[in-house]
C-alpha atoms as a PDB file:
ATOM      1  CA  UNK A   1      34.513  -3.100   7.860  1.00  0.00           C
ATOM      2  CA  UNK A   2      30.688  -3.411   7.721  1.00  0.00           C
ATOM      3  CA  UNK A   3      29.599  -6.616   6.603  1.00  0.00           C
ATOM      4  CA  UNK A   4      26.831  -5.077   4.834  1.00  0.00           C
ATOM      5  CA  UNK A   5      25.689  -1.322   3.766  1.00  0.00           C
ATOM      6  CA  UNK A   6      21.808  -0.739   4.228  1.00  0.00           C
ATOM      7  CA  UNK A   7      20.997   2.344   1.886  1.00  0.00           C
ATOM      8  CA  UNK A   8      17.339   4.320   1.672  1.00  0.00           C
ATOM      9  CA  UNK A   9      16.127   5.826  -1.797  1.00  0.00           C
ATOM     10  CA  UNK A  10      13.528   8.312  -1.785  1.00  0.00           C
ATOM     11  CA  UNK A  11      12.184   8.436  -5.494  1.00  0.00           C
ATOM     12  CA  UNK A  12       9.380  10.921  -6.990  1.00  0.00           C
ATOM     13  CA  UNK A  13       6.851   8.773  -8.158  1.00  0.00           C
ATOM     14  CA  UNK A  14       6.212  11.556 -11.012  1.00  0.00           C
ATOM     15  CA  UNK A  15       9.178  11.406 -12.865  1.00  0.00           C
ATOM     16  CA  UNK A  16      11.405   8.671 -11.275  1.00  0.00           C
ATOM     17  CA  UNK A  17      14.718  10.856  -9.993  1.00  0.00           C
ATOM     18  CA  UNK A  18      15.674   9.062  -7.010  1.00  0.00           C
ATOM     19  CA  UNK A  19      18.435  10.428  -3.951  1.00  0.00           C
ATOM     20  CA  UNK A  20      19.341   9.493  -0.729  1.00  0.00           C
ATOM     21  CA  UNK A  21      18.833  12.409   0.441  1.00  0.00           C
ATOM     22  CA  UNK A  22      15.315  13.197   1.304  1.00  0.00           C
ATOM     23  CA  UNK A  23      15.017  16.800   1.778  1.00  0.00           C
ATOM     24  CA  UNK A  24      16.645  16.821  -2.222  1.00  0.00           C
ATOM     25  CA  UNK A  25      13.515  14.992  -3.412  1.00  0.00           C
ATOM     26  CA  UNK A  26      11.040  16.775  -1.452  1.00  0.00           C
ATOM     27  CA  UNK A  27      12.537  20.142  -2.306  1.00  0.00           C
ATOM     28  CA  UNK A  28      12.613  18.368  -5.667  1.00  0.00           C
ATOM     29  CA  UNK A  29       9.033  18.938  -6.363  1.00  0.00           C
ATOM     30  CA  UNK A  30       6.500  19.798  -3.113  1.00  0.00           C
ATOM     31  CA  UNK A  31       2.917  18.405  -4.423  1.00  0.00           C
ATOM     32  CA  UNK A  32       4.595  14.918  -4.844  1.00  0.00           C
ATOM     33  CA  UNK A  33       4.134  12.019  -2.725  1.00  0.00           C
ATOM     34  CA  UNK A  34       7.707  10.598  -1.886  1.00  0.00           C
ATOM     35  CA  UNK A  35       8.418   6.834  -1.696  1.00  0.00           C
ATOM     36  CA  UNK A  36      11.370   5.592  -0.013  1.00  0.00           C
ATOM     37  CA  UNK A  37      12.937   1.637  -1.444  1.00  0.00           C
ATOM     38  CA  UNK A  38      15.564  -0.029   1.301  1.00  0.00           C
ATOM     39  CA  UNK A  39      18.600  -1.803  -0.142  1.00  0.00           C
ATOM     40  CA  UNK A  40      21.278  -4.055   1.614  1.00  0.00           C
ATOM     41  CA  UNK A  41      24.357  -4.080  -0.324  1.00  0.00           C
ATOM     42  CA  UNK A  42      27.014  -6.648   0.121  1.00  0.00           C
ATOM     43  CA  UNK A  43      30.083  -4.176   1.355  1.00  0.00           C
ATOM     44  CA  UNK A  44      32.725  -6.076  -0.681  1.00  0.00           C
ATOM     45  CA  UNK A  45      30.827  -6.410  -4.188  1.00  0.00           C
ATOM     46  CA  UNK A  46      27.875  -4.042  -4.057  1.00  0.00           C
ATOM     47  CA  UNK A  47      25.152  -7.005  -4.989  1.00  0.00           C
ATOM     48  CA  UNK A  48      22.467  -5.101  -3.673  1.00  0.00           C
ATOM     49  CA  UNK A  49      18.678  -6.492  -2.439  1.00  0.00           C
ATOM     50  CA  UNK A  50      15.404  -4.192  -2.188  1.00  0.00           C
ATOM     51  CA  UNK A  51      13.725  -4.854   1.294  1.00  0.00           C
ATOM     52  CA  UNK A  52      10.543  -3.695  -0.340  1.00  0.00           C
ATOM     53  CA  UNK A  53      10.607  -7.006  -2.365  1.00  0.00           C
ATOM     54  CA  UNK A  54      12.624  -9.460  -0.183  1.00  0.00           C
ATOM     55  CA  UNK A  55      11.561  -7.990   3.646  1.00  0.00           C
ATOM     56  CA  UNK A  56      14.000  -6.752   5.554  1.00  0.00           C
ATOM     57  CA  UNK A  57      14.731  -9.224   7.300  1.00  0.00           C
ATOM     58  CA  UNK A  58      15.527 -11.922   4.282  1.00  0.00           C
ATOM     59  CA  UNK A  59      17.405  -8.776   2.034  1.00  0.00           C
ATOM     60  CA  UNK A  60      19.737  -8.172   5.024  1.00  0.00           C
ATOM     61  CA  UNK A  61      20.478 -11.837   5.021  1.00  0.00           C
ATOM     62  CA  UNK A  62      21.205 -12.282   1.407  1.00  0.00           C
ATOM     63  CA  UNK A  63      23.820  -9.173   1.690  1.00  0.00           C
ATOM     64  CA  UNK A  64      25.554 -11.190   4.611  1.00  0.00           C
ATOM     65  CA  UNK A  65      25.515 -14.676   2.838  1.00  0.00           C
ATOM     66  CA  UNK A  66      27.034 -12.466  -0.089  1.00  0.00           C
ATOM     67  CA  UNK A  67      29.677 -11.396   2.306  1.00  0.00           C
ATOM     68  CA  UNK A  68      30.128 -14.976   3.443  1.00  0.00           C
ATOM     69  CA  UNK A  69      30.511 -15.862  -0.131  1.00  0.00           C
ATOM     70  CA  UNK A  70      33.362 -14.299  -0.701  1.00  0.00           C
ATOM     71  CA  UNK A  71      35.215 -14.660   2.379  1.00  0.00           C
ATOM     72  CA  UNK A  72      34.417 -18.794   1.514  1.00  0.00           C
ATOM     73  CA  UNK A  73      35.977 -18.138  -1.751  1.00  0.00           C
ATOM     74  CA  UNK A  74      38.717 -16.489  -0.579  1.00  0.00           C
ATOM     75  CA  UNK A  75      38.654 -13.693  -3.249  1.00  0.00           C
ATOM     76  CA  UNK A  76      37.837 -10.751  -0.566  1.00  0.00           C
ATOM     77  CA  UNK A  77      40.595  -8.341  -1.897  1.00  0.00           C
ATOM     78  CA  UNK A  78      40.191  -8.931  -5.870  1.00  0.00           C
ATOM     79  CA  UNK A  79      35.727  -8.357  -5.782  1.00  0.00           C
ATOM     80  CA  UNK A  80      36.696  -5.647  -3.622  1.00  0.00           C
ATOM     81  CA  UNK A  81      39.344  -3.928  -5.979  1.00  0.00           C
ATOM     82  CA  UNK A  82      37.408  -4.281  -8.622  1.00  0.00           C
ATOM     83  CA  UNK A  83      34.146  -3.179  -6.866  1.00  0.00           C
ATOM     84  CA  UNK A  84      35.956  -0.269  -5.361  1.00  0.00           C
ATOM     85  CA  UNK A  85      36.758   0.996  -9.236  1.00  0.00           C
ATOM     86  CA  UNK A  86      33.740  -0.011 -10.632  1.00  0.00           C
ATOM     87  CA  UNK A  87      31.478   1.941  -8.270  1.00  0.00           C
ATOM     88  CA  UNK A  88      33.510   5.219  -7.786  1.00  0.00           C
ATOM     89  CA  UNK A  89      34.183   3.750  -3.884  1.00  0.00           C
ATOM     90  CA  UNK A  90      30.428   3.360  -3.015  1.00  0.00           C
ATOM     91  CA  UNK A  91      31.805  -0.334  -2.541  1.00  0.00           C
ATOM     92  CA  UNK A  92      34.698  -2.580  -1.526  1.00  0.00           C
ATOM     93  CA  UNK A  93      38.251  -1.291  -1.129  1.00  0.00           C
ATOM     94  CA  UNK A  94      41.955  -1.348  -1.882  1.00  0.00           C
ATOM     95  CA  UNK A  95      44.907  -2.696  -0.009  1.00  0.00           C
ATOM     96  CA  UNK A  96      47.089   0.356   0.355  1.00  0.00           C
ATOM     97  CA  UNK A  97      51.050  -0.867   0.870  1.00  0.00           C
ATOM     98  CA  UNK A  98      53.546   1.593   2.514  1.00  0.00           C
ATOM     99  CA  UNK A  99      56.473   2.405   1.483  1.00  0.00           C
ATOM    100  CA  UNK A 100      58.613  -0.770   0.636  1.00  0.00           C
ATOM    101  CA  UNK A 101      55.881  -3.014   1.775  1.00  0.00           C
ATOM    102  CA  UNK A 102      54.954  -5.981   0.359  1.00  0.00           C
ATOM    103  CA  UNK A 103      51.951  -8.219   0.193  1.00  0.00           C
END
């Protein structure tokens, strides 16, 4: 598992719908001028930092000390389960168990 998930948003500046799918915004509306916003998401939560306002650099380090965090913690699998359901499975995961498997 990726520690972190780097995502790019292109948003029309005119009224605001955002994608990450490019050629959906520029199909969107032509005349517009597109703008794209980085974000480094923490794979187990989904705490998520803009590059445009922390650099690249520093956002992609938060998102890894986030990681960290939670591996410090020791609560990987519960902020995962519940970031999993929370975010339609952008984020996180579940522990699948086989049949007559235990934890």
């Amino acid at each position: 598992m990726k520690k972190i998930k780097k995502v790019v948003f292109y948003e029309c500046p005119v009224c605001g719908k955002s994608s990450s799918d490019r050629k959906a915004i520029e199909s969107h509306y032509k005349t517009h001028t597109i703008r794209s916003k980085e974000v480094c998401y923490c794979s187990i939560c989904g705490e998520g930092w803009y590059s445009n306002a922390w650099g690249a650099a520093r956002a992609a380090e938060m998102a890894r000390k986030c990681y960290q965090k939670h591996i410090d913690e020791g609560n990987i699998d519960e902020v995962a389960t519940r970031a999993f359901f929370l975010s339609g499975g952008a984020f996180g995961y579940v522990k699948t168990f086989g049949k007559g498997e235990e934890e």
